[in-house]
Protein backbone atom coordinates (compact mmCIF):
# COMPACT_ATOMS: atom_id res chain seq x y z
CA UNK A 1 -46.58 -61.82 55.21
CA UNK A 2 -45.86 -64.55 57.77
CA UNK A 3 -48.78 -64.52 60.36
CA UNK A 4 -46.75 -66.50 63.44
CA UNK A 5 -48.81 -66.80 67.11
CA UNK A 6 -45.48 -66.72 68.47
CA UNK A 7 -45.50 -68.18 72.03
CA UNK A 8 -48.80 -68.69 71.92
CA UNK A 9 -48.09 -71.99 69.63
CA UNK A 10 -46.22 -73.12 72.26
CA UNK A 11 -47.99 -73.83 75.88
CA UNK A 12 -49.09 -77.29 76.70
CA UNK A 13 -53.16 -77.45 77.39
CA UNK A 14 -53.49 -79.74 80.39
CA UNK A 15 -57.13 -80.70 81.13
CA UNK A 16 -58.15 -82.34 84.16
CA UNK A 17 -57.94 -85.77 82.96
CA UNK A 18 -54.57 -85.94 81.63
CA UNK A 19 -53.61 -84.29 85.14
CA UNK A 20 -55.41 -87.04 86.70
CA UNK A 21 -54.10 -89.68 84.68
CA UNK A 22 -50.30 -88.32 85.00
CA UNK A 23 -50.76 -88.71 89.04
CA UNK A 24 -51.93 -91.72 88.89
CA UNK A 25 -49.12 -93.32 86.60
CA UNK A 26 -46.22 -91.33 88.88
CA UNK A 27 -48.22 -93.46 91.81
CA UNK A 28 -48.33 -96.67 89.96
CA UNK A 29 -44.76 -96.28 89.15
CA UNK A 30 -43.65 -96.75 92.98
CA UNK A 31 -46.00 -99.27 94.17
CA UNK A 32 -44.45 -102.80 95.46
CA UNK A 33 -45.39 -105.86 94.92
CA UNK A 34 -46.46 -108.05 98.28
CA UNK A 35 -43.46 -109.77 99.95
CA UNK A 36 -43.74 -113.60 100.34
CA UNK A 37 -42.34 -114.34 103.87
CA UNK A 38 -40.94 -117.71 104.31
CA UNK A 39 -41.77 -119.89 107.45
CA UNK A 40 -38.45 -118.70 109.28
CA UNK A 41 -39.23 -115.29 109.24
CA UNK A 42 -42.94 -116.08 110.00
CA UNK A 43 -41.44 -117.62 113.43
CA UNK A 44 -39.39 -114.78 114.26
CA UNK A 45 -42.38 -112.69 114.25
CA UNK A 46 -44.53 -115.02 116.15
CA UNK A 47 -41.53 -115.14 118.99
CA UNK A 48 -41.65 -111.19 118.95
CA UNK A 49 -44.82 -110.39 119.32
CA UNK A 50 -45.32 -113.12 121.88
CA UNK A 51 -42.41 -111.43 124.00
CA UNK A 52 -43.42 -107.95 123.02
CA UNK A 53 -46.87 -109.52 124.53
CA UNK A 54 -45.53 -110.99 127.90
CA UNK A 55 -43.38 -107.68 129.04
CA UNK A 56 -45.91 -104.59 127.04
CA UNK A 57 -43.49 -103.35 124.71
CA UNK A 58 -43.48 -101.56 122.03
CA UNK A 59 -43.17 -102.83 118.41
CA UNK A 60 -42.76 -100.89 115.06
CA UNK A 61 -44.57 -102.71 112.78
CA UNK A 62 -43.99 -102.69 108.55
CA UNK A 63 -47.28 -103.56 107.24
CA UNK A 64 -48.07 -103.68 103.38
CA UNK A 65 -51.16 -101.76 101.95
CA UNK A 66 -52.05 -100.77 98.45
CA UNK A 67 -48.78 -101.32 97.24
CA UNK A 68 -47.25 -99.18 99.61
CA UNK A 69 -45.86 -100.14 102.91
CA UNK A 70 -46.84 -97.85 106.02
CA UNK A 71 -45.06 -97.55 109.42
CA UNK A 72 -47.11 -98.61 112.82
CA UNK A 73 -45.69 -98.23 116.23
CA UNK A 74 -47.60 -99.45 118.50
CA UNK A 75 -48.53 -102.92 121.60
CA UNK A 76 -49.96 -105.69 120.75
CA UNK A 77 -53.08 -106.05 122.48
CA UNK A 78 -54.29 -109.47 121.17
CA UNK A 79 -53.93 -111.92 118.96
CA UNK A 80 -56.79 -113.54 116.54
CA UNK A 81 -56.08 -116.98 115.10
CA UNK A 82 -59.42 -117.74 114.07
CA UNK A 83 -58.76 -114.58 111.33
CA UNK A 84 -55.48 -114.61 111.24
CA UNK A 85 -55.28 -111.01 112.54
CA UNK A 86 -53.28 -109.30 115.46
CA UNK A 87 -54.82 -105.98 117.01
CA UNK A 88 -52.30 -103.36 117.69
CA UNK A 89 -52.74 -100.23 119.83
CA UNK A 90 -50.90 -97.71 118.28
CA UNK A 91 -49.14 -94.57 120.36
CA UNK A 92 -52.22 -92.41 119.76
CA UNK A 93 -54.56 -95.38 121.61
CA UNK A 94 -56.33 -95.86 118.83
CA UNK A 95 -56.24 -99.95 117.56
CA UNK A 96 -55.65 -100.92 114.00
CA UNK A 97 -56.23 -104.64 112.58
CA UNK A 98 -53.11 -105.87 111.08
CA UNK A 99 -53.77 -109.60 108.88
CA UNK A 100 -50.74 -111.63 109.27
CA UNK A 101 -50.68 -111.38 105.33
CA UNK A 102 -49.46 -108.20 105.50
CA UNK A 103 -47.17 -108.29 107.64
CA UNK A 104 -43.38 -107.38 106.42
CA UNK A 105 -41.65 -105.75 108.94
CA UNK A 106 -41.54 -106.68 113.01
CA UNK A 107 -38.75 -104.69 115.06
CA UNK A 108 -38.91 -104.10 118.79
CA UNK A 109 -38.74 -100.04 119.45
């Protein structure tokens, strides 16, 4: 007599962890690594924002975090040399504190 635990034998036991651990490789898959900008396109920003600056308009900004990079839209409201860091005010009015560093993406809207 064959004793068989039919489909039983078959299902996948998932704990926690390996759920965990398969998110977090599908994540790590489709992170970037940071772009090097060259001194060209360093100077194009710095002549956009310092127009965008003069006559209040709108930029949308590509910035680079955690591998990923997120949209901002947003004014620049000043500019900090000392830590190489621009403050934008976004749509909402809240302000966000970009580093040059992470910078990829300057377009005006």
């Amino acid at each position: 007599m064959i004793k068989d635990r039919g489909n039983i034998k078959w299902t996948a036991m998932m704990l926690p962890e390996h759920v965990q651990c398969l998110k977090e490789a599908l994540i790590d898959e489709h992170r970037i690594k940071p772009p090097q900008l060259d001194e060209q396109a360093i100077e194009e920003f710095e002549m956009i924002i310092c127009d965008a600056m003069e006559f209040n308009k709108q930029l949308r900004f590509e910035v680079f975090q955690n591998g990923f990079t997120n949209t901002l839209n947003g004014t620049v409201h000043y500019i900090n040399s000392m830590k190489s860091q621009i403050l934008v005010q976004d749509t909402k009015g809240y302000f966000h504190h970009i580093p040059f560093i992470n910078l990829v993406n300057i377009q005006p809207e």
